[in-house]
C-alpha atoms as a PDB file:
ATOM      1  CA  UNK A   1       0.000   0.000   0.000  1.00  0.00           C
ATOM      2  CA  UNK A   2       1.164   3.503  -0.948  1.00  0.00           C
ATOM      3  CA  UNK A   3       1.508   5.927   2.448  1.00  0.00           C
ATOM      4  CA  UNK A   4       2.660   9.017   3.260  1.00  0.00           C
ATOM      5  CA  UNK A   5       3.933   9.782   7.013  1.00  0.00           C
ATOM      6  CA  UNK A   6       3.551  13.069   8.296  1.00  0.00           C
ATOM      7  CA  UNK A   7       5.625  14.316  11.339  1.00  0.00           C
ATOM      8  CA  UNK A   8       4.255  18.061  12.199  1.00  0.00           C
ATOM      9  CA  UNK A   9       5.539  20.202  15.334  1.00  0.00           C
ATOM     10  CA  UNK A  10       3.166  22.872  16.340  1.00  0.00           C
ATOM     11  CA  UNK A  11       1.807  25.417  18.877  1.00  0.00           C
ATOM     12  CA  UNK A  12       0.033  23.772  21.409  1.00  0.00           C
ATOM     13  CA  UNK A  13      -2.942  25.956  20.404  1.00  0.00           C
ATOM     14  CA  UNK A  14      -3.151  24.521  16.845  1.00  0.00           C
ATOM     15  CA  UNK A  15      -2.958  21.027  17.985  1.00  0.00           C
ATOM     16  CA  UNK A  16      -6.798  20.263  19.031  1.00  0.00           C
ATOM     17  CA  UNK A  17      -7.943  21.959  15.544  1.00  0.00           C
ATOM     18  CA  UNK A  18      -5.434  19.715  13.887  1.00  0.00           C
ATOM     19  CA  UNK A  19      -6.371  16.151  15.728  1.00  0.00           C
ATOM     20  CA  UNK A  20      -9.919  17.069  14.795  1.00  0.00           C
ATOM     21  CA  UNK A  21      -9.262  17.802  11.279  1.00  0.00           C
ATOM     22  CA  UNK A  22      -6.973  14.892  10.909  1.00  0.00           C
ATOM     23  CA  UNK A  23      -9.023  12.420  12.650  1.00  0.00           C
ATOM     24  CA  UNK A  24     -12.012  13.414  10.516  1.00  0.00           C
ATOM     25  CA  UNK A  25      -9.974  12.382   7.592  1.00  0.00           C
ATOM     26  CA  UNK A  26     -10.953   8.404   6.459  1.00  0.00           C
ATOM     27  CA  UNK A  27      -7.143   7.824   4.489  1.00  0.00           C
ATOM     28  CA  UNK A  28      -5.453   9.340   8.180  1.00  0.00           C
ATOM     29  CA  UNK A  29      -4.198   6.265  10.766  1.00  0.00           C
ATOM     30  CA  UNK A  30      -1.678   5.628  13.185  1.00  0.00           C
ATOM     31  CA  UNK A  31      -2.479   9.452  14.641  1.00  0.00           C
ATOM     32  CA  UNK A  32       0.161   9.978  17.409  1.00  0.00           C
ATOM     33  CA  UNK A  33       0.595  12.965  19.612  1.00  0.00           C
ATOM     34  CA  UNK A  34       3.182  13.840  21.774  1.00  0.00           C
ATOM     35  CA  UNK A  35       4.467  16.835  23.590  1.00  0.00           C
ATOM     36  CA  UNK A  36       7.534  18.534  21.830  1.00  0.00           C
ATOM     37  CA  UNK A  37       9.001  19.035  24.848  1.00  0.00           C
ATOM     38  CA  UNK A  38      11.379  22.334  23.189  1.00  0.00           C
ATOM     39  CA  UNK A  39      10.013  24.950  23.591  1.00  0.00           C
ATOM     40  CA  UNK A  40       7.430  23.816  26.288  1.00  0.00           C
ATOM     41  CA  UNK A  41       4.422  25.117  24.487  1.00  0.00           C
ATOM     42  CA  UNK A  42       4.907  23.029  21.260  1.00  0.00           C
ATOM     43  CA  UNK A  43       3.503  19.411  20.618  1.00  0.00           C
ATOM     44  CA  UNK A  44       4.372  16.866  17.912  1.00  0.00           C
ATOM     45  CA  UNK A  45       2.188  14.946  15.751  1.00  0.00           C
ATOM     46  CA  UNK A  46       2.777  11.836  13.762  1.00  0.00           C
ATOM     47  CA  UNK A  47       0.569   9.914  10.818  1.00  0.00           C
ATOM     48  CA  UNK A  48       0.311   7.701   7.779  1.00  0.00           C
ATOM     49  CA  UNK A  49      -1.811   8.874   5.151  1.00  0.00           C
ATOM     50  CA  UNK A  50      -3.193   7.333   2.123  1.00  0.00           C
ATOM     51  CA  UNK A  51      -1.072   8.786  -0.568  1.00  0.00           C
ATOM     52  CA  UNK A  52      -3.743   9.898  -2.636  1.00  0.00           C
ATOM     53  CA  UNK A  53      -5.125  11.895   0.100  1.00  0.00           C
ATOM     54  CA  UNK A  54      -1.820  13.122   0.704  1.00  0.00           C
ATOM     55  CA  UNK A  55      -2.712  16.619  -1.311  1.00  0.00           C
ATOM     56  CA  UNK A  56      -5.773  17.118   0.785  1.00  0.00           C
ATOM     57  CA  UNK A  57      -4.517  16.560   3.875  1.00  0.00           C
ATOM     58  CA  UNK A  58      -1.124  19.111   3.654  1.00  0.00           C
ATOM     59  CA  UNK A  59      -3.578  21.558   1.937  1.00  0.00           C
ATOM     60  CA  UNK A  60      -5.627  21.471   5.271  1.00  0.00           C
ATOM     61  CA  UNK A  61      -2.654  21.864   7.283  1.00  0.00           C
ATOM     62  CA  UNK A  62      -1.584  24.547   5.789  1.00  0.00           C
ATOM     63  CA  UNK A  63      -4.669  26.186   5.526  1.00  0.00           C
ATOM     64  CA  UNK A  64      -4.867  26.104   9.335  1.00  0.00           C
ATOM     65  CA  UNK A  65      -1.321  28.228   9.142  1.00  0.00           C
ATOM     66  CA  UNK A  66       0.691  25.261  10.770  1.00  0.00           C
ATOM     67  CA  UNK A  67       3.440  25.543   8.232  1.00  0.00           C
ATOM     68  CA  UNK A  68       3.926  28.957   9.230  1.00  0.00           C
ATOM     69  CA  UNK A  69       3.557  28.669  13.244  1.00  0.00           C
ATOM     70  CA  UNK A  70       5.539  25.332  13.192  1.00  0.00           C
ATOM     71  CA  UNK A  71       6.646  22.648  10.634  1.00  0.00           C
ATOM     72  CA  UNK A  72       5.430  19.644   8.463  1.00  0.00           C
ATOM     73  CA  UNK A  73       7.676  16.775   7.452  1.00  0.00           C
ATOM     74  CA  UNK A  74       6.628  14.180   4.879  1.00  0.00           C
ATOM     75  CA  UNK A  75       8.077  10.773   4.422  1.00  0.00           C
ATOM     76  CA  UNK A  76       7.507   7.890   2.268  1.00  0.00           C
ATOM     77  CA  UNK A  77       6.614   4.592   4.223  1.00  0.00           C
ATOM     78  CA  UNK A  78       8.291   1.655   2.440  1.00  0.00           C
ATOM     79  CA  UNK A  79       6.847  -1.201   4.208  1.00  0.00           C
ATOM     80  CA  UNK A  80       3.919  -1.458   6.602  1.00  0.00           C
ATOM     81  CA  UNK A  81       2.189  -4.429   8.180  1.00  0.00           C
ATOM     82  CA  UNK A  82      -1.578  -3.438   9.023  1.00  0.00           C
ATOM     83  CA  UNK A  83      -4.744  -4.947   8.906  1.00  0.00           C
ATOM     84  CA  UNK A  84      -6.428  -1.110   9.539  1.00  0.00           C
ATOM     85  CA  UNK A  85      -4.210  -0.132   6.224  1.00  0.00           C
ATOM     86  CA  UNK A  86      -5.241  -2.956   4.155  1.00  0.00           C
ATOM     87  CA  UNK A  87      -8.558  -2.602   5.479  1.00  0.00           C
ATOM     88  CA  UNK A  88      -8.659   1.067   3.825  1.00  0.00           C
ATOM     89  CA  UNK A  89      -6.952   0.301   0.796  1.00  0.00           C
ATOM     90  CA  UNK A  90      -9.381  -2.388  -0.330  1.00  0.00           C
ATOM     91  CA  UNK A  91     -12.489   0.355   0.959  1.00  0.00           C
ATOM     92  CA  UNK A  92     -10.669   3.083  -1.628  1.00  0.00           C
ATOM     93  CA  UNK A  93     -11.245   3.622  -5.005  1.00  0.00           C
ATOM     94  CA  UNK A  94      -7.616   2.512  -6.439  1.00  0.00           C
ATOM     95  CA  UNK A  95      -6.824   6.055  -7.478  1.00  0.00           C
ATOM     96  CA  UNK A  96      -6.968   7.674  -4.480  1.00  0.00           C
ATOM     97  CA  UNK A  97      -4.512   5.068  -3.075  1.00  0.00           C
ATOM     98  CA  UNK A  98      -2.024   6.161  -5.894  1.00  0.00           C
ATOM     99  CA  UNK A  99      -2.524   9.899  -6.643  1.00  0.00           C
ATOM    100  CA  UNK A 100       0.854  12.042  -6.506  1.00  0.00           C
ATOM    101  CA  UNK A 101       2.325  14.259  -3.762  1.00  0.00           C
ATOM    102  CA  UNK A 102       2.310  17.350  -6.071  1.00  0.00           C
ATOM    103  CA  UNK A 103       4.276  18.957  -3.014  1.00  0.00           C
ATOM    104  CA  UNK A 104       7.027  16.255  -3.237  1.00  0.00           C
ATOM    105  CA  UNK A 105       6.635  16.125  -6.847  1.00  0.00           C
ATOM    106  CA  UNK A 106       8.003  19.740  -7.004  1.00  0.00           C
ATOM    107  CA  UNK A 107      10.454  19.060  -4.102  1.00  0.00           C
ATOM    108  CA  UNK A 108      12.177  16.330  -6.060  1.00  0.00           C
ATOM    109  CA  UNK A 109      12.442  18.960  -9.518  1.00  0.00           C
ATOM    110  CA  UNK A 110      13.891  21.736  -7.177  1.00  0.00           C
ATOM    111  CA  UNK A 111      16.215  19.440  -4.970  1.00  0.00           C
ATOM    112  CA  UNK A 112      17.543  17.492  -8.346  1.00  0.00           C
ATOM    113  CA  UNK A 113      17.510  21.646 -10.449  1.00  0.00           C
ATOM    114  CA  UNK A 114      20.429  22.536  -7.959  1.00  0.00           C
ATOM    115  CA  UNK A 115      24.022  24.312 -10.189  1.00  0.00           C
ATOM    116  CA  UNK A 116      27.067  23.197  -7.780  1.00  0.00           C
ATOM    117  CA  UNK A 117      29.974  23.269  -9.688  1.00  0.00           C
ATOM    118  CA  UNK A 118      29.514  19.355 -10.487  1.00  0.00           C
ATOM    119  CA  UNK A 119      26.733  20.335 -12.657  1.00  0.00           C
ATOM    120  CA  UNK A 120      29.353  22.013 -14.730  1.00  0.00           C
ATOM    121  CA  UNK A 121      31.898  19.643 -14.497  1.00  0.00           C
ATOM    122  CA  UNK A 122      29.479  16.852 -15.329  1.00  0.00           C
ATOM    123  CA  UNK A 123      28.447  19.444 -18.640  1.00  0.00           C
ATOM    124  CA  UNK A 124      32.591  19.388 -19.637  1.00  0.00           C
ATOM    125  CA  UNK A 125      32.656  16.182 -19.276  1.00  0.00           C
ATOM    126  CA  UNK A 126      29.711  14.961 -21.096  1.00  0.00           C
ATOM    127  CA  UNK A 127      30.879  17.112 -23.923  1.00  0.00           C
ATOM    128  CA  UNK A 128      34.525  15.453 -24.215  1.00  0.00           C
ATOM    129  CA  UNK A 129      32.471  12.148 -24.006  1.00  0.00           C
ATOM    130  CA  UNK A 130      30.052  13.142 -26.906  1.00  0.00           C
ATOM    131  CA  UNK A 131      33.099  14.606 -28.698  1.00  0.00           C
ATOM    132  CA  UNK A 132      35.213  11.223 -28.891  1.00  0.00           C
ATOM    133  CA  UNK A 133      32.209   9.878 -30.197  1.00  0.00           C
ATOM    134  CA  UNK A 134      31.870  11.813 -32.766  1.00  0.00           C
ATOM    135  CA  UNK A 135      35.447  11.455 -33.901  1.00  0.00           C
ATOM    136  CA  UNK A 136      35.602   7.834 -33.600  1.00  0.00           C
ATOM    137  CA  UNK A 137      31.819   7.748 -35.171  1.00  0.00           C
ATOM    138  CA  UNK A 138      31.287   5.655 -31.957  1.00  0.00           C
ATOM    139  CA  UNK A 139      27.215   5.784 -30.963  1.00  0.00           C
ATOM    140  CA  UNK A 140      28.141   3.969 -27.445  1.00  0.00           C
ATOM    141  CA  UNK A 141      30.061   6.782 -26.617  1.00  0.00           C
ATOM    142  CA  UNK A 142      27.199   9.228 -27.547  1.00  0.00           C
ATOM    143  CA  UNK A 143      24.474   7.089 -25.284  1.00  0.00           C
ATOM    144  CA  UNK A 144      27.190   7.358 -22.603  1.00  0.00           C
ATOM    145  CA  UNK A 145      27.628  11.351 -23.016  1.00  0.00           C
ATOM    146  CA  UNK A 146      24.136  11.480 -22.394  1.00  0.00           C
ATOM    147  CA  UNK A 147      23.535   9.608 -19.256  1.00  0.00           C
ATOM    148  CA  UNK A 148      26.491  11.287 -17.698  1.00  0.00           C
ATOM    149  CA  UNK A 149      25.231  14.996 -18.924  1.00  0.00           C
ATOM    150  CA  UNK A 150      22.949  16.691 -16.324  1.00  0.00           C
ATOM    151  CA  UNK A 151      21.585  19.728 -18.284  1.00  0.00           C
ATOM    152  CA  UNK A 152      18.078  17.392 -17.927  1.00  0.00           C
ATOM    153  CA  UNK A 153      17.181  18.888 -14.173  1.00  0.00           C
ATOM    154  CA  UNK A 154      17.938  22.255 -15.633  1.00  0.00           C
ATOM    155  CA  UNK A 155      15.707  22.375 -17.592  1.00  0.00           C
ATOM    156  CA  UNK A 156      12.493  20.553 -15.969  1.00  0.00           C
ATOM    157  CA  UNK A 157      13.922  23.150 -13.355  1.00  0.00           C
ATOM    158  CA  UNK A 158      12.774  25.880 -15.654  1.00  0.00           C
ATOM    159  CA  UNK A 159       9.690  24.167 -16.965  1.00  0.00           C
ATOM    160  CA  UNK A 160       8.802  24.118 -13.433  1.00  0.00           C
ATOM    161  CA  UNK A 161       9.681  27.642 -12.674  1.00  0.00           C
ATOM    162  CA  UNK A 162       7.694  28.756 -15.430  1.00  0.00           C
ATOM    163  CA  UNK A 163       4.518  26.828 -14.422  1.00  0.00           C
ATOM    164  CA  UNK A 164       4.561  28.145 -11.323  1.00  0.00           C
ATOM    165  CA  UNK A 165       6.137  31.597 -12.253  1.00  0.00           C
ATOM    166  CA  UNK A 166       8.851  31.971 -10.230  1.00  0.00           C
ATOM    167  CA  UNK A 167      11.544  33.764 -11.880  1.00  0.00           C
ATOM    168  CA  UNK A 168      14.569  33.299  -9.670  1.00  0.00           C
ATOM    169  CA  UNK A 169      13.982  29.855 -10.491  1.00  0.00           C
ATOM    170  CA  UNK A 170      13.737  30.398 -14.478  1.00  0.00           C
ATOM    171  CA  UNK A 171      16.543  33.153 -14.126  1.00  0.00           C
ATOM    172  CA  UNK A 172      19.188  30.679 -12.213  1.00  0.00           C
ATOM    173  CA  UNK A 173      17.971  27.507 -14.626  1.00  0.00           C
ATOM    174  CA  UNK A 174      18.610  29.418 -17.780  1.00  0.00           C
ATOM    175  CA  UNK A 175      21.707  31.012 -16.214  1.00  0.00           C
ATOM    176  CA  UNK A 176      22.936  27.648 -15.752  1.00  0.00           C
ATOM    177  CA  UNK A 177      21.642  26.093 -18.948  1.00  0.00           C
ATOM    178  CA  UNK A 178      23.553  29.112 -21.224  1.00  0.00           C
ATOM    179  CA  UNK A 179      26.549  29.200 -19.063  1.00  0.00           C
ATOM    180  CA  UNK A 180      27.195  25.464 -18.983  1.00  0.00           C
ATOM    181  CA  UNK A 181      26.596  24.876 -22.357  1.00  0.00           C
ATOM    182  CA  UNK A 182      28.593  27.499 -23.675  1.00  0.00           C
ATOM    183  CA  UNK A 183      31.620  26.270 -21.020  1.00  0.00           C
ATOM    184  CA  UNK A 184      31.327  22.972 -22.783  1.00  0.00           C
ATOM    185  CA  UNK A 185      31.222  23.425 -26.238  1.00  0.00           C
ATOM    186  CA  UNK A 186      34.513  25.947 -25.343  1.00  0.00           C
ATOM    187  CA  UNK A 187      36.423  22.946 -23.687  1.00  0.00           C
ATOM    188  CA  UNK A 188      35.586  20.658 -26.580  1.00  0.00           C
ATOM    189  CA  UNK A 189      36.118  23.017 -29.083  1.00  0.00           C
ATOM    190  CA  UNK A 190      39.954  23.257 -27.687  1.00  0.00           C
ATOM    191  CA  UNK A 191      40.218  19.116 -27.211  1.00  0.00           C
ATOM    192  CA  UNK A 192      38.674  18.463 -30.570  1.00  0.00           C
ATOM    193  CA  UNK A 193      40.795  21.332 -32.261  1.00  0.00           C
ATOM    194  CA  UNK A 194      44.410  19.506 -30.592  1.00  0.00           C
ATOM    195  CA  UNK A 195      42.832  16.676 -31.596  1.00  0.00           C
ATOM    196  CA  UNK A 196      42.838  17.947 -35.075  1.00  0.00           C
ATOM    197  CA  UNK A 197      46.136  18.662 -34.648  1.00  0.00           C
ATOM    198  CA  UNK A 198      47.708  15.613 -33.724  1.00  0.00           C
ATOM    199  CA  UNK A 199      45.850  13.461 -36.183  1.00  0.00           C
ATOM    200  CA  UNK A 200      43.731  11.465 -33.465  1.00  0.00           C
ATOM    201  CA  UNK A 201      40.359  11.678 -35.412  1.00  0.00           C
ATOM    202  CA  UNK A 202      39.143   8.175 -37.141  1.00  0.00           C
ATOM    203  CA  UNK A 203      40.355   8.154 -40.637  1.00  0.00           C
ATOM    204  CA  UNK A 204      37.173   7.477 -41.665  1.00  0.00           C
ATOM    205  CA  UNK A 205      36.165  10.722 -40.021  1.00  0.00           C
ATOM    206  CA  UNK A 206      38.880  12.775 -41.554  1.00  0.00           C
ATOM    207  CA  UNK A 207      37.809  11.394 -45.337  1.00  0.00           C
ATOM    208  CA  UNK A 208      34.286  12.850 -44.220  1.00  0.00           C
ATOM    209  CA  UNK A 209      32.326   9.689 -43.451  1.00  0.00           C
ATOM    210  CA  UNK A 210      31.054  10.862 -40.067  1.00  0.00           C
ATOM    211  CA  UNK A 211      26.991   9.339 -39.923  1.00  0.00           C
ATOM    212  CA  UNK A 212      27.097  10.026 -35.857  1.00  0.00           C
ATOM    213  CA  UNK A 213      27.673  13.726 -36.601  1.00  0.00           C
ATOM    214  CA  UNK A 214      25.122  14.080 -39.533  1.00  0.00           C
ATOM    215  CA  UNK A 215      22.641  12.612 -37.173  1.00  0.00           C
ATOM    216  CA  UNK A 216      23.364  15.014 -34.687  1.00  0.00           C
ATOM    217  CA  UNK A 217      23.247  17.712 -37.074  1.00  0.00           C
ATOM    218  CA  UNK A 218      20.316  17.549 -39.121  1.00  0.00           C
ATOM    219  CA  UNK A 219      17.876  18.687 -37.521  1.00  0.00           C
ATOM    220  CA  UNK A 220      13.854  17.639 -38.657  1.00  0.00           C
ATOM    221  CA  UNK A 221      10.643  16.533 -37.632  1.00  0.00           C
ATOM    222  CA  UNK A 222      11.631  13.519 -35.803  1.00  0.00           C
ATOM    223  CA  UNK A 223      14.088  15.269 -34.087  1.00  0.00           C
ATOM    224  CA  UNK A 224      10.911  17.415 -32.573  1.00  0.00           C
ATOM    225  CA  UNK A 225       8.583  14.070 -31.784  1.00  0.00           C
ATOM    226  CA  UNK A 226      11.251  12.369 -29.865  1.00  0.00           C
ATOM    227  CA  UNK A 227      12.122  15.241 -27.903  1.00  0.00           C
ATOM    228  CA  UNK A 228       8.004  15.885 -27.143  1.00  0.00           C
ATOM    229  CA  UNK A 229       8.046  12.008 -26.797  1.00  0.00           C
ATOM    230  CA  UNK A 230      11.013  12.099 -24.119  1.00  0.00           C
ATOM    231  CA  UNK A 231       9.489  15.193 -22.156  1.00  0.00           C
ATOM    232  CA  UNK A 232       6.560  13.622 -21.577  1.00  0.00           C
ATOM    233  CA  UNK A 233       7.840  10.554 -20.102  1.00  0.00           C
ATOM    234  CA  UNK A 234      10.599  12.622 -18.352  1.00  0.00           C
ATOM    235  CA  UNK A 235       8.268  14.475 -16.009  1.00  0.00           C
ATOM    236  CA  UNK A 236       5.574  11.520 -16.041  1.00  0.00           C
ATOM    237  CA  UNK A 237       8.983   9.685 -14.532  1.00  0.00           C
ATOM    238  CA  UNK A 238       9.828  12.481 -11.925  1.00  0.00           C
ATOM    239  CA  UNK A 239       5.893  12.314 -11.072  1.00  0.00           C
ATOM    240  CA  UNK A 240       5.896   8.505 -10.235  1.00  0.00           C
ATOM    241  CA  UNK A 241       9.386   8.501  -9.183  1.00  0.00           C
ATOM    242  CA  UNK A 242      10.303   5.955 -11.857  1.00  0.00           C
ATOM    243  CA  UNK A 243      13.824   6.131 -12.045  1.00  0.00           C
ATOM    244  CA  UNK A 244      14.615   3.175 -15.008  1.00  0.00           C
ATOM    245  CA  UNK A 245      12.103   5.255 -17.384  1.00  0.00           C
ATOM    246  CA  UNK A 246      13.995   8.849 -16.844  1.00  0.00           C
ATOM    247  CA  UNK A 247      17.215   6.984 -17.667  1.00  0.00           C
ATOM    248  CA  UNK A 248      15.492   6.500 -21.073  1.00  0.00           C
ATOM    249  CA  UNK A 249      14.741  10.128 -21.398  1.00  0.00           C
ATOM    250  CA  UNK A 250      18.691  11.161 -20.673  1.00  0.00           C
ATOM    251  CA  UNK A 251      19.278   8.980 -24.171  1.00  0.00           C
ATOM    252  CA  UNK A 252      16.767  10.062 -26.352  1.00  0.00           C
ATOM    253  CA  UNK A 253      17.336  13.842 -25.987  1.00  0.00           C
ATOM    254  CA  UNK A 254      19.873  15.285 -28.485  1.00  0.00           C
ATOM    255  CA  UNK A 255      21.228  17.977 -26.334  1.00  0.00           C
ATOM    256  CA  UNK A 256      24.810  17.317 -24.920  1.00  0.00           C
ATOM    257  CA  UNK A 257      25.836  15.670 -28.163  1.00  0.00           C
ATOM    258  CA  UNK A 258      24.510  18.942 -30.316  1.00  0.00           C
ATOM    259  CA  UNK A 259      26.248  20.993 -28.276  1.00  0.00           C
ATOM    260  CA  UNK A 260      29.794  18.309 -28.159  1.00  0.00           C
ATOM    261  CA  UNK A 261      28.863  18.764 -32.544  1.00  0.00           C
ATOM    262  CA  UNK A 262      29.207  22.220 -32.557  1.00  0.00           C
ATOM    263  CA  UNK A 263      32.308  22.248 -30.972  1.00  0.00           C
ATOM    264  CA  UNK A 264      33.845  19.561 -33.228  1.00  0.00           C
ATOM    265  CA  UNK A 265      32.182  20.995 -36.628  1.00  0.00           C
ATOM    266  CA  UNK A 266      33.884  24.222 -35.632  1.00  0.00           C
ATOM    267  CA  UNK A 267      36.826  22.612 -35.330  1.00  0.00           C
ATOM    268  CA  UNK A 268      36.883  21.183 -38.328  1.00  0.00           C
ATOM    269  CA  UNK A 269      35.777  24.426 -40.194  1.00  0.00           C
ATOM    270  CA  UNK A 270      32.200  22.564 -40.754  1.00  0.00           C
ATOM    271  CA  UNK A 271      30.354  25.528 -40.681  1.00  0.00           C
ATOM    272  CA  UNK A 272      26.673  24.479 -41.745  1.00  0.00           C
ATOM    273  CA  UNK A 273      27.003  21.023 -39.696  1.00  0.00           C
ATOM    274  CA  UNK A 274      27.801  23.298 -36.769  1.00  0.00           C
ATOM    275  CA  UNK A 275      24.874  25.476 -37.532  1.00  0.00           C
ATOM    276  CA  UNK A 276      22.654  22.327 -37.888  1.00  0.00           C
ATOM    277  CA  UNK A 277      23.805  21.451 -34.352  1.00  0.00           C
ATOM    278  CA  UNK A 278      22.894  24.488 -32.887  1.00  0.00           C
ATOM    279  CA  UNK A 279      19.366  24.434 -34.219  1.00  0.00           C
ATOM    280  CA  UNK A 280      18.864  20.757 -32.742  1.00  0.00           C
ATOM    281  CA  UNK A 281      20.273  21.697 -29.162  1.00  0.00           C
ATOM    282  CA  UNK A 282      18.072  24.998 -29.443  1.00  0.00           C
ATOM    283  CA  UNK A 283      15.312  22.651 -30.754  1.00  0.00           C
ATOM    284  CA  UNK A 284      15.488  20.159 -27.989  1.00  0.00           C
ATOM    285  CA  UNK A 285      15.830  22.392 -25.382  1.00  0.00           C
ATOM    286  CA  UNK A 286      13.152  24.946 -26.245  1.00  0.00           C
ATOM    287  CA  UNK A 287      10.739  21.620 -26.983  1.00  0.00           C
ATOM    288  CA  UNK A 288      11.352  20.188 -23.416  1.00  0.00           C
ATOM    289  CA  UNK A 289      10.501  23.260 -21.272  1.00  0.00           C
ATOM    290  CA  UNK A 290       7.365  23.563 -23.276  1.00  0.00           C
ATOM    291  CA  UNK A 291       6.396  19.929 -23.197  1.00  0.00           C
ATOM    292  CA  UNK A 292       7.200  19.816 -19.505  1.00  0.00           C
ATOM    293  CA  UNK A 293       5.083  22.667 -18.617  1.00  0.00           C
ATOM    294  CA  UNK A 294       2.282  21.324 -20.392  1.00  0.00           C
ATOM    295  CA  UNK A 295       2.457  17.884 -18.606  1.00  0.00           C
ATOM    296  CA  UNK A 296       2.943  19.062 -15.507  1.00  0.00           C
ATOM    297  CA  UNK A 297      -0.202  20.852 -15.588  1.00  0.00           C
ATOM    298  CA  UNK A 298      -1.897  18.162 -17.869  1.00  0.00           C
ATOM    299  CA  UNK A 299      -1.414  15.977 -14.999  1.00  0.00           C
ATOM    300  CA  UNK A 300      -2.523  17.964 -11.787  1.00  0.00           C
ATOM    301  CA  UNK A 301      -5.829  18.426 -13.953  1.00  0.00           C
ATOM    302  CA  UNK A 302      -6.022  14.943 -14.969  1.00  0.00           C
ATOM    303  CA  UNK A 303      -5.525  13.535 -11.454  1.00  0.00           C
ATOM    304  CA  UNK A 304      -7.382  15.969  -9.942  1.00  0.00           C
ATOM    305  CA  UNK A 305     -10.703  15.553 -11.938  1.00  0.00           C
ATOM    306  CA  UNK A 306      -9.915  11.642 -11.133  1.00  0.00           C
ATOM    307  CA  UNK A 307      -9.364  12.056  -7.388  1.00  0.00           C
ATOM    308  CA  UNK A 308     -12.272  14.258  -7.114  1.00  0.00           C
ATOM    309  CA  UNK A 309     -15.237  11.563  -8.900  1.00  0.00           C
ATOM    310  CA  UNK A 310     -13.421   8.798  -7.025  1.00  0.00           C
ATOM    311  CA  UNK A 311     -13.875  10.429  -3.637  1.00  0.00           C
ATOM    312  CA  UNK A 312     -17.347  11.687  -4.204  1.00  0.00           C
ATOM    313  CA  UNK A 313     -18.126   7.612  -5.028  1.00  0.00           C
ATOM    314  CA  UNK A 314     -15.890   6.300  -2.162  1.00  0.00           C
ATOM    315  CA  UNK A 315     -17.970   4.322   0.471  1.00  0.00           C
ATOM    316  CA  UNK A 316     -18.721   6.066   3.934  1.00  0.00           C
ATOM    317  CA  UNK A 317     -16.200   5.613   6.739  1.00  0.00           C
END
């Protein structure tokens, strides 16, 4: 069974209205309170909550103000052994036991949309990765340049920002986006031009048989439909917490190795393959923050019209 355990601290003042609001809940159980102890006039309440009542029940608490006078703490529960919890799951309409945590939905984007300097190392990196690959006309190394690039939680860091309009968030995730990108395709430019130099390119590359790169750098309407595709799934993945599928979505997206092309088209004085590379990293990245603004909010309306005609048919308590 999916749960959700709560842990709030509070005034001692908001704690009757909250055990009466909680306990008139029919997805709360295992309500526990206990005094906080520090400071003495605060008290601490525990409970597992049917995930898909989850959204209702923070929305109440924080309608009562306790996020502001104290704190709320959610958890996942991975196991649990309870005839009372099996007992509501089989009374539930299924999707109410597996609606999303749109709170922790948002909390994963933001916590995984975070620019330490590994972001741009990992960037560098992937670049050099997609830019051997492209010399050696090696697609393994291109699938590998993409799993290790991270530019993905930038930008379903912006998508996010954007649906929710908060422009520090847009403003650092394109900040990052422009400066990382433009940091990598500099660092492969300079490896793939001493590369160059010293002859290390695939001779097959160097007599101008280089399918990997005119892949990468043409551009067209498939290009578009697998990047929509890959979006969707992408923030469908970050919903569910589906980790296996959102490795899929890291090699589908053609946005490290257009931007590992450009370097290495530029390097070899390729000027319209570079060109075609920028389009497709423009492409893919501009297609992605649309398509994961409009499944974000495809899906809150979606699960919310769901939730809503499965509670109003769920069975009396």
């Amino acid at each position: 069974m999916d749960l959700v355990h709560f842990r709030v601290v509070m005034p001692s003042t908001l704690t009757r209205p909250v055990v009466d609001l909680l306990d008139a809940h029919r997805q709360v159980l295992n309500l526990v309170v206990v005094a906080a102890g520090r400071p003495p006039d605060r008290d601490a309440l525990e409970c597992d909550v049917v995930q898909g009542a989850a959204n209702e029940v923070l929305g109440d608490l924080r309608a009562l103000g306790v996020d502001r006078a104290g704190s709320i703490a959610v958890d996942g529960v991975d196991l649990m052994f309870s005839r009372e919890a099996e007992a509501i799951e089989a009374a539930q309409p299924r999707v109410l036991v597996r609606t999303p945590l749109w709170a922790a939905v948002e909390a994963r984007i933001r916590a995984e949309a975070t620019y330490a300097p590994s972001f741009y190392l990992f960037l560098v990196i992937a670049g050099l990765i997609g830019a051997v690959g492209i010399m050696t006309n090696s697609q393994i190394l291109i699938v590998a340049a993409m799993v290790v690039g991270p530019e993905y939680n930038a930008i379903t860091g912006v998508a996010l920002g954007l649906d929710r309009r908060d422009r520090r968030r847009i403003r650092e995730g394109t900040r990052a986006l422009t400066v990382g990108f433009l940091l990598a395709i500099a660092v492969t430019l300079g490896f793939a031009a001493l590369s160059r130099g010293a002859g290390l390119q695939s001779e097959a590359f160097e007599l101008g048989l280089r399918p990997v790169s005119h892949l990468i750098g043409t551009p067209n309407f498939f290009s578009v439909a697998v990047a929509f595709l890959a979006g969707v799934v992408g923030i469908v993945s970050l919903t569910e917490a589906r980790g296996s599928a959102l490795l899929g979505v890291f090699i589908s997206v053609t946005t490290i190795p257009a931007a590992s092309d450009i370097a290495v088209s530029l390097a070899f004085t390729a000027w319209r393959q570079a060109a075609g590379s920028l389009i497709q990293l423009l492409l893919n990245v501009l297609v992605l923050v649309a398509v994961g603004i409009l499944t974000l909010r495809v899906q809150r309306r979606l699960w919310h019209r769901a939730t809503r005609r499965a509670a109003a048919e769920r069975p009396p308590r």
